[in-house]
Protein backbone atom coordinates (compact mmCIF):
# COMPACT_ATOMS: atom_id res chain seq x y z
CA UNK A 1 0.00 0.00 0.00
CA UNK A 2 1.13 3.48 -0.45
CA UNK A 3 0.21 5.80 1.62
CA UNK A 4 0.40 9.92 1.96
CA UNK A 5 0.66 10.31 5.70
CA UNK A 6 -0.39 14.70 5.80
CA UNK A 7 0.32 15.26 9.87
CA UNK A 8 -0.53 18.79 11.43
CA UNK A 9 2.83 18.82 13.67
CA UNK A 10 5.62 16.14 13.33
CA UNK A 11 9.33 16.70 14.26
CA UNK A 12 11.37 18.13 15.93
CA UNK A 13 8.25 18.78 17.93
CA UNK A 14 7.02 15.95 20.27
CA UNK A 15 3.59 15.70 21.39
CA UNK A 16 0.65 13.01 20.77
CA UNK A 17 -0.02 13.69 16.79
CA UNK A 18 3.89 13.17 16.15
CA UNK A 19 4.06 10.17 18.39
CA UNK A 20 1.23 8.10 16.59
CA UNK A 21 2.54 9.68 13.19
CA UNK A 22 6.01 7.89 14.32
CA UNK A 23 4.27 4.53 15.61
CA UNK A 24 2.56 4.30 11.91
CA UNK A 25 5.87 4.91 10.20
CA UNK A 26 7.22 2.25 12.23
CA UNK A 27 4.64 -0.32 11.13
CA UNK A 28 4.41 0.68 7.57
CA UNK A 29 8.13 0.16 7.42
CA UNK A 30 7.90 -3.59 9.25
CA UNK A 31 5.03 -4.43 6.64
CA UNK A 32 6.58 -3.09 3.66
CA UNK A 33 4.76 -0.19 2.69
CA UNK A 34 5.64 2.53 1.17
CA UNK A 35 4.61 6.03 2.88
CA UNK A 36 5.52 9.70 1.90
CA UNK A 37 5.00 12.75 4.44
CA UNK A 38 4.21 16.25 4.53
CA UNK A 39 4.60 18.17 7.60
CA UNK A 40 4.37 22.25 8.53
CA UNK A 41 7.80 24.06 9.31
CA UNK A 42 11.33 23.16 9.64
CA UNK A 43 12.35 19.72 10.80
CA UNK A 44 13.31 16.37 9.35
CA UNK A 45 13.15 15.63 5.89
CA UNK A 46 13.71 12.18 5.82
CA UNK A 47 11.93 9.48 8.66
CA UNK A 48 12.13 5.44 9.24
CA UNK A 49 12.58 5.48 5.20
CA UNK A 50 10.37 7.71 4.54
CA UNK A 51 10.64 11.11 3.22
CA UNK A 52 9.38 14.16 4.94
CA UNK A 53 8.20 17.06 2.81
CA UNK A 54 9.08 20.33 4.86
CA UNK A 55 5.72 23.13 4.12
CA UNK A 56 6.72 26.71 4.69
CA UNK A 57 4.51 27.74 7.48
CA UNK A 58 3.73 30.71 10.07
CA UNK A 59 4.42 30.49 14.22
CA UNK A 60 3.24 31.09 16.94
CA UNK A 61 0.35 33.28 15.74
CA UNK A 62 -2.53 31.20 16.44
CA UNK A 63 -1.06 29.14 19.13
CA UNK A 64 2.47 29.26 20.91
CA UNK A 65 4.42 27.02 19.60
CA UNK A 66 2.24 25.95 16.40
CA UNK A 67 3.50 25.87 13.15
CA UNK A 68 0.31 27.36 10.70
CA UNK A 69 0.69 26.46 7.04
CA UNK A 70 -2.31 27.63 5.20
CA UNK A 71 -0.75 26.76 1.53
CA UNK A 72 1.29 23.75 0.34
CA UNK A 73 2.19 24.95 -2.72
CA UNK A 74 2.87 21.52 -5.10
CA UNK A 75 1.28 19.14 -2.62
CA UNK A 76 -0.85 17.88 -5.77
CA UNK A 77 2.25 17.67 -8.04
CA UNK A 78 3.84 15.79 -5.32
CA UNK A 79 1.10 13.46 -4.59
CA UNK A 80 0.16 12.67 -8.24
CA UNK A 81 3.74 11.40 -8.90
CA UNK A 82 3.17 9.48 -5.75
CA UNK A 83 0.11 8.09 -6.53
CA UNK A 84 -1.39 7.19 -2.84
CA UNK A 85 -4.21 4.67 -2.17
CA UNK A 86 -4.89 6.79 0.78
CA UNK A 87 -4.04 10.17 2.11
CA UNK A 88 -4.08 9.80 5.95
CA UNK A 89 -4.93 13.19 7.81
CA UNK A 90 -2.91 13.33 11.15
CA UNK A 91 -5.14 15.92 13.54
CA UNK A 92 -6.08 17.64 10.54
CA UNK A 93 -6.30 21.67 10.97
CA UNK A 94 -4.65 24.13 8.01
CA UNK A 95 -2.39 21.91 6.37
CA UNK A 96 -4.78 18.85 6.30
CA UNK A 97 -7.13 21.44 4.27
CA UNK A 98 -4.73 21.35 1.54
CA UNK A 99 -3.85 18.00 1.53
CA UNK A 100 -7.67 17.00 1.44
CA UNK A 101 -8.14 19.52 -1.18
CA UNK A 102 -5.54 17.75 -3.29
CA UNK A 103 -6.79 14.38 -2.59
CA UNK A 104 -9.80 14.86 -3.42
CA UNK A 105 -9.24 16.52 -7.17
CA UNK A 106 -6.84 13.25 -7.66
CA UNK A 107 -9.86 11.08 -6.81
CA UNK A 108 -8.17 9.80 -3.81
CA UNK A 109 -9.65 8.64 -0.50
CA UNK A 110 -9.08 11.11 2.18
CA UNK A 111 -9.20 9.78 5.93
CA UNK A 112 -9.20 12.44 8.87
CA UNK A 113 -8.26 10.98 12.59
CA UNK A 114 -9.72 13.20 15.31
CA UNK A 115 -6.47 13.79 17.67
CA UNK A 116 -7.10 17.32 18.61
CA UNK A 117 -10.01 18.94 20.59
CA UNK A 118 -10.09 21.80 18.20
CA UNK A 119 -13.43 23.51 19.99
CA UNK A 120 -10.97 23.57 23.19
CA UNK A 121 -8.47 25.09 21.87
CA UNK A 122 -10.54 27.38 20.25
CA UNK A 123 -12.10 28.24 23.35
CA UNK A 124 -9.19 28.33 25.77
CA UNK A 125 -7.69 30.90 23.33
CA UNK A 126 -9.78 32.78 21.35
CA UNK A 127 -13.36 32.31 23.57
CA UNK A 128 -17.01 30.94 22.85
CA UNK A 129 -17.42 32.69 19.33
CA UNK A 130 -14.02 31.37 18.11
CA UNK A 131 -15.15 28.00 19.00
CA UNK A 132 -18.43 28.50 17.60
CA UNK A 133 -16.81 29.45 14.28
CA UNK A 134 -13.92 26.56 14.28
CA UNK A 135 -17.04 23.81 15.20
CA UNK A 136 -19.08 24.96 11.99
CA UNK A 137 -16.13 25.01 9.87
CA UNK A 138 -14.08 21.33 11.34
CA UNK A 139 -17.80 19.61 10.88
CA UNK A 140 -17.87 20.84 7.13
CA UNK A 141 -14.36 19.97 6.92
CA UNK A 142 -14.93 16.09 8.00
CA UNK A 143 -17.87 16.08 6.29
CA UNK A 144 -16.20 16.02 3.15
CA UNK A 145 -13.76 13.45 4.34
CA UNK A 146 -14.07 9.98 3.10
CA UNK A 147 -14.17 8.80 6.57
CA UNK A 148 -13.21 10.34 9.82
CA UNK A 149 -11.73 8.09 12.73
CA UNK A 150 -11.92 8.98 16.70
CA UNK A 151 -10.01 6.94 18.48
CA UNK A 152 -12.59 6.09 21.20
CA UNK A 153 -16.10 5.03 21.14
CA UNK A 154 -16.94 8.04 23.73
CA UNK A 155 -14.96 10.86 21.35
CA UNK A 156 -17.61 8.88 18.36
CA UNK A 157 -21.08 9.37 19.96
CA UNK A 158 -19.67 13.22 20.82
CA UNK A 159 -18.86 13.73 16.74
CA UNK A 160 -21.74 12.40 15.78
CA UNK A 161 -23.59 14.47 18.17
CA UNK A 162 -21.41 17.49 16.86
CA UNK A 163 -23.12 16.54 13.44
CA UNK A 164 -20.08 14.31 11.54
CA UNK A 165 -20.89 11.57 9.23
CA UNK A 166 -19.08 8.36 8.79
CA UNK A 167 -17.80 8.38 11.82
CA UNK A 168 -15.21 5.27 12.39
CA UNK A 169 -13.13 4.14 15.44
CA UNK A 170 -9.41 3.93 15.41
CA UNK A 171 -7.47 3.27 18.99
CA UNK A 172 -3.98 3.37 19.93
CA UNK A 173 -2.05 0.78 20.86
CA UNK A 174 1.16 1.03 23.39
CA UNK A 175 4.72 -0.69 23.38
CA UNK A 176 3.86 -3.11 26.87
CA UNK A 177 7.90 -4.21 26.44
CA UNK A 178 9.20 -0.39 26.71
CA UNK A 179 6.70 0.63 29.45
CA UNK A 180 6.85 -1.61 31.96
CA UNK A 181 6.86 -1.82 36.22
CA UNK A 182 10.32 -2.84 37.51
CA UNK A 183 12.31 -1.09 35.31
CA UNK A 184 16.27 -1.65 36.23
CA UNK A 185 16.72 2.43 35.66
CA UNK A 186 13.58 3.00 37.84
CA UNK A 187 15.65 3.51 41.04
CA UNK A 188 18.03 5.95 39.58
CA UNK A 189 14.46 8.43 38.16
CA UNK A 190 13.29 8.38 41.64
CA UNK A 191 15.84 11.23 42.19
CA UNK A 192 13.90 13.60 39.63
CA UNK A 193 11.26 13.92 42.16
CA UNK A 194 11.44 16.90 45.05
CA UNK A 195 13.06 15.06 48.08
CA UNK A 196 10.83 13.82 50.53
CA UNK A 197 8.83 10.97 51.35
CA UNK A 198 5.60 11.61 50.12
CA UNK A 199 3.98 9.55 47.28
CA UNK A 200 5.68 10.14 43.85
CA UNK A 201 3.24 11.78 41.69
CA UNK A 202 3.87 11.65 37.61
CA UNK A 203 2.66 14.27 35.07
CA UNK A 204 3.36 13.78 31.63
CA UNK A 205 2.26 16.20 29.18
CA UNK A 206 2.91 19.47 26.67
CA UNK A 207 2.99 22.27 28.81
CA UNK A 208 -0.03 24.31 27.71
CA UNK A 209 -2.95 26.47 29.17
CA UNK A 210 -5.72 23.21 27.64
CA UNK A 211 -3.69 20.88 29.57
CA UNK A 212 -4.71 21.87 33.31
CA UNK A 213 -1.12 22.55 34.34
CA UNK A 214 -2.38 25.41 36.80
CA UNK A 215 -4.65 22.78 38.62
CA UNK A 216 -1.31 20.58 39.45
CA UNK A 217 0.15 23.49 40.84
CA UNK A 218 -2.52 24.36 42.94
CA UNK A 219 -2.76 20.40 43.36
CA UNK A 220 0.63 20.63 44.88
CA UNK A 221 0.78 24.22 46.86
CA UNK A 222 -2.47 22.36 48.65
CA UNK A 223 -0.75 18.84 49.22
CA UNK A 224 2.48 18.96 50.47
CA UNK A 225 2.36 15.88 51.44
CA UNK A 226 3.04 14.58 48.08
CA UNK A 227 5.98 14.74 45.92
CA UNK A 228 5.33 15.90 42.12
CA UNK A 229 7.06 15.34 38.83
CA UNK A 230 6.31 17.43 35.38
CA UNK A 231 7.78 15.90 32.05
CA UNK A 232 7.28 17.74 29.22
CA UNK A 233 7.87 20.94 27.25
CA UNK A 234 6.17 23.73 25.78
CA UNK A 235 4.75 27.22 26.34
CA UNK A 236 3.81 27.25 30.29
CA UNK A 237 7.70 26.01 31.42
CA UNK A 238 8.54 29.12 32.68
CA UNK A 239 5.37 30.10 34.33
CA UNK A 240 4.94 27.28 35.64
CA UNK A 241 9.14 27.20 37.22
CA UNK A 242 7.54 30.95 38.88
CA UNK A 243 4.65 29.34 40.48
CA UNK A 244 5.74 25.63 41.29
CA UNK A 245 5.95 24.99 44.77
CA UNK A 246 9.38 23.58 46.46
CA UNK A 247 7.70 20.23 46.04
CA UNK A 248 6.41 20.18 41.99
CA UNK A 249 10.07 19.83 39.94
CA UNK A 250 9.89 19.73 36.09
CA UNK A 251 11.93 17.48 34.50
CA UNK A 252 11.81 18.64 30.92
CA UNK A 253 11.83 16.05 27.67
CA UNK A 254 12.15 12.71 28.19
CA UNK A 255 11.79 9.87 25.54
CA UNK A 256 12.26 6.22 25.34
CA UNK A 257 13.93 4.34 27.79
CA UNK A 258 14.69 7.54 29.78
CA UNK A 259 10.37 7.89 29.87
CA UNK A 260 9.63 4.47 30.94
CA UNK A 261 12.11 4.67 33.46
CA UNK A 262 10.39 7.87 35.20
CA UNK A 263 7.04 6.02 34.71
CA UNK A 264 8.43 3.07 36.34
CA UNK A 265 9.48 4.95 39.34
CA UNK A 266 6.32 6.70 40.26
CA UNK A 267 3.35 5.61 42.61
CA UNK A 268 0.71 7.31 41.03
CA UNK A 269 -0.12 8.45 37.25
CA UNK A 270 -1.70 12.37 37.41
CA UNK A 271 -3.70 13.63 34.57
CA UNK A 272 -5.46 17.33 35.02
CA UNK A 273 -6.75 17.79 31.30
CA UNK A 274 -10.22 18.04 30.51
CA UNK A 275 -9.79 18.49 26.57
CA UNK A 276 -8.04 15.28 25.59
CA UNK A 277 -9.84 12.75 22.72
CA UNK A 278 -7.79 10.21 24.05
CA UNK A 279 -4.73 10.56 26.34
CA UNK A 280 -1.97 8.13 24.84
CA UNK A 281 0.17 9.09 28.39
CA UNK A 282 -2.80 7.52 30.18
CA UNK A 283 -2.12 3.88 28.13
CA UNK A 284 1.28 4.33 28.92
CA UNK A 285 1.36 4.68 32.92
CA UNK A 286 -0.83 2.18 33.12
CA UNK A 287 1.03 -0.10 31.21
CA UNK A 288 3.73 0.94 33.50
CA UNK A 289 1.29 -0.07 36.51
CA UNK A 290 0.46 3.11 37.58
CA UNK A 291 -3.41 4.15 39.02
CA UNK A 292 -4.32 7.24 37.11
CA UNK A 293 -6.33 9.80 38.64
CA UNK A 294 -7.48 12.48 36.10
CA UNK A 295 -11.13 14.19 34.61
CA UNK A 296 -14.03 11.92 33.31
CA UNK A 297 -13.82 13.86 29.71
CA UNK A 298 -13.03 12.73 26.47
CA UNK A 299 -10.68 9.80 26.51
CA UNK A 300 -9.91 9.81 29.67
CA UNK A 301 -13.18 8.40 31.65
CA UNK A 302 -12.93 5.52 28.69
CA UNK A 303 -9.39 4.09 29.40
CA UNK A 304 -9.60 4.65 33.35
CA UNK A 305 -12.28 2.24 34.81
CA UNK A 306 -13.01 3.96 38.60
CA UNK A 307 -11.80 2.52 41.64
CA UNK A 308 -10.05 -0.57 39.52
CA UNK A 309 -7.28 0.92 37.34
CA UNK A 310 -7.49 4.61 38.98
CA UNK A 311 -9.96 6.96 40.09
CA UNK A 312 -12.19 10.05 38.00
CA UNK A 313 -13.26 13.41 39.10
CA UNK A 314 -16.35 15.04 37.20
CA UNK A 315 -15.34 17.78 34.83
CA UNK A 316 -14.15 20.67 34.77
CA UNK A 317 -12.17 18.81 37.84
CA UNK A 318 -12.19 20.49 40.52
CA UNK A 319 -12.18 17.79 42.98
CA UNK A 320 -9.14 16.24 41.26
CA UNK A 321 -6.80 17.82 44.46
CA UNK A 322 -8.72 15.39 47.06
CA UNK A 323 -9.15 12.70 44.90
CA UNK A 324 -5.55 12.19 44.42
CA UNK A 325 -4.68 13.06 47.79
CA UNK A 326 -6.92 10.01 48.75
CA UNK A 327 -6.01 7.87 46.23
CA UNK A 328 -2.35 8.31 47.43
CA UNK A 329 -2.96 6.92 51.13
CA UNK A 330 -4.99 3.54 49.60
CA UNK A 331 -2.89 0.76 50.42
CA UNK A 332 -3.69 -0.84 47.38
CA UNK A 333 -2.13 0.99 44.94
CA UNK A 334 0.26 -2.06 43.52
CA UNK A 335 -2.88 -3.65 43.17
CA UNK A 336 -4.45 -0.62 41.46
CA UNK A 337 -1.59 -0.41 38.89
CA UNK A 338 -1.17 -4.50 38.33
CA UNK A 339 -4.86 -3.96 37.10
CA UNK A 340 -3.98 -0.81 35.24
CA UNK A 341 -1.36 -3.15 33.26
CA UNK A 342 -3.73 -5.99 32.59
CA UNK A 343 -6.27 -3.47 31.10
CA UNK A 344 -3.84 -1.94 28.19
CA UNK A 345 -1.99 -5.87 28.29
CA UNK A 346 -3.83 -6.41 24.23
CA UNK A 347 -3.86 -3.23 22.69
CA UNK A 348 -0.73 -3.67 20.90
CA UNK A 349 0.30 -0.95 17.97
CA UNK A 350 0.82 -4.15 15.19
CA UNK A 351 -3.02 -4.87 16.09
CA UNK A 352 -4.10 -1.49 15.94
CA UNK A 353 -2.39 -0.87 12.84
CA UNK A 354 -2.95 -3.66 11.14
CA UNK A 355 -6.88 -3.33 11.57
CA UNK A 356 -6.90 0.49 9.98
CA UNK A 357 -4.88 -0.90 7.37
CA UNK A 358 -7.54 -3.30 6.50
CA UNK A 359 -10.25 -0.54 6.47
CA UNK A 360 -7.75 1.90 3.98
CA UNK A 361 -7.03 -1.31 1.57
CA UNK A 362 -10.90 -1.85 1.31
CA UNK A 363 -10.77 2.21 0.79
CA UNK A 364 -8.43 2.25 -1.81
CA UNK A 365 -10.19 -0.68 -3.62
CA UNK A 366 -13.32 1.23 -3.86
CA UNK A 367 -11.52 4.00 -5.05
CA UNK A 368 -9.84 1.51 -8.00
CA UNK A 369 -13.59 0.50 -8.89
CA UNK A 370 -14.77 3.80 -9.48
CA UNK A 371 -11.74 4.93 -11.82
CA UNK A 372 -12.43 1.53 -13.81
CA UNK A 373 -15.88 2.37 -13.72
């Protein structure tokens, strides 16, 4: 299969659209296929194999640390001489509009996977008229789409609701073998945390306003009895170094085996969103055996099952503080997080993949009966 992967964000930036973009590379590659890329900015040009087609772009104007590219001048030129089966939409915003635009004059099947609350970001940063604007024009958007996936059967029945048709599910999967408990460097990531002896508390996310970073803080100022850990980067770091209590430490980037080790070495998995369609972090501490304790919204109150894997406040979340603080004095937590693991234990990434590869081939051969047609 060939396949003309069009992501909204990709490297050198890391955050959940480049991570499953990078997963998918990964399998293509291990089942032969062939893929090519487009992605906004400066970056990469060349991935697993695969080459990366750099789109000048503008940044930081409608969200810090976004790269905007409203034209892809030759993406059609490009992608007839490739000749896809399928052009996969990563999160599609701007750039997806151009690649779907392309696809669709080629007589190409165009699939859009819903990764990014777009109303929430519209409304965190621009208000309720922004939002109402962006959900009018993402719903005409899909609607064009061939198909549009959501990658849980919650974030489905709440884009059908929103008015989207052909509506399809398409999870994640997670690498059980990388993020594991017991982790031989787990001992030495204990000494990221704040000293203390207080329950080790993990955060992994971006650092933006949508992801609830405030409420940790507050979280922790309230609860120093517990010992916090940020990983991540983005456009809160430094507000967030001003306002962290002596017991919240960030701990920047960390990938790979560096990640699972600082997963492996917590007690307890915090997540403070309230925006997320999935939360691929979530699958990842628990795989790691960690209880999560986040917000019943969007993915989250899907992949957390309450008072057996980890434990939900009702949205916005502004019991989170007291849930976790309770959660952390259960004596049951390694029996919390051995259930955590058991619940991601068969959602591999080969599975995953290899399912929405099925749905694109019978795509793509729908597509080759029409043009014969």
């Amino acid at each position: 299969m060939r396949l003309a992967i069009i992501a909204e964000s990709f490297l050198p930036r890391v955050n959940g659209v480049t991570r499953t973009v990078t997963a998918l590379t990964a399998h293509l590659r291990r089942r032969g296929h062939r893929a090519l890329l487009f992605a906004p900015g400066t970056g990469v040009e060349e991935y697993d194999g695969f080459e990366v087609v750099r789109v000048p772009g503008i940044s930081g104007v409608l969200y810090p640390d976004l790269t905007v590219s409203p034209l892809a001048p030759g993406m059609r030129h490009r992608l007839r001489d490739f000749d896809p089966d399928v052009v996969h939409l990563a999160s599609p915003a701007a750039l997806g509009v151009c690649g779907a635009w392309a696809a669709r004059r080629l007589g190409v099947p165009v699939v859009a996977h819903y990764q990014t609350d777009l109303l929430a970001y519209a409304r965190a940063y621009g208000g309720s008229l922004l939002a109402l604007a962006a959900g009018a024009a993402e719903r005409r958007f899909h609607n064009r789409c061939t198909v549009t996936y959501a990658p849980t059967p919650p974030m489905a029945e709440e884009l059908c609701r929103r008015g989207f048709e052909r509506v399809r599910i398409s999870g994640r999967g997670v690498d059980t073998a990388l993020f594991r408990p017991g982790r031989p460097g787990a001992l030495a990531a204990r000494g990221l945390w704040p000293a203390g002896d207080g329950p080790r508390v993990l955060c992994v996310s971006r650092l933006a306003r949508e992801k609830g970073l405030g409420r940790v803080v507050r979280i922790a100022s309230e609860h120093p009895e517990l010992r916090f850990l940020v990983v991540g980067i983005g456009p809160m770091a430094d507000e967030l170094r001003r306002t962290a209590p002596p017991t919240l430490r960030l701990a920047g980037l960390r990938e790979g085996e560096d990640l699972a080790d600082v997963y492996a070495a917590a007690d307890l998995f915090l997540h403070p969103a309230s925006t997320e369609t999935f939360g691929q972090v979530i699958q990842e501490a628990m795989a790691s055996g960690l209880p999560v304790v986040g917000v019943r919204a969007g993915g989250v109150g899907w992949l957390v099952e309450e008072g057996l894997t980890g434990f939900l406040a009702e949205p916005p979340g502004d019991g989170l503080g007291e849930i976790l603080a309770a959660a952390a004095r259960r004596p049951d937590l390694p029996e919390l997080g051995a259930a955590a693991r058991r619940a991601v234990a068969g959602r591999s990434w080969a599975a995953t993949f290899d399912a929405l590869l099925d749905d694109y081939a019978a795509l793509a051969r729908g597509r080759n009966h029409r043009v014969a047609a």
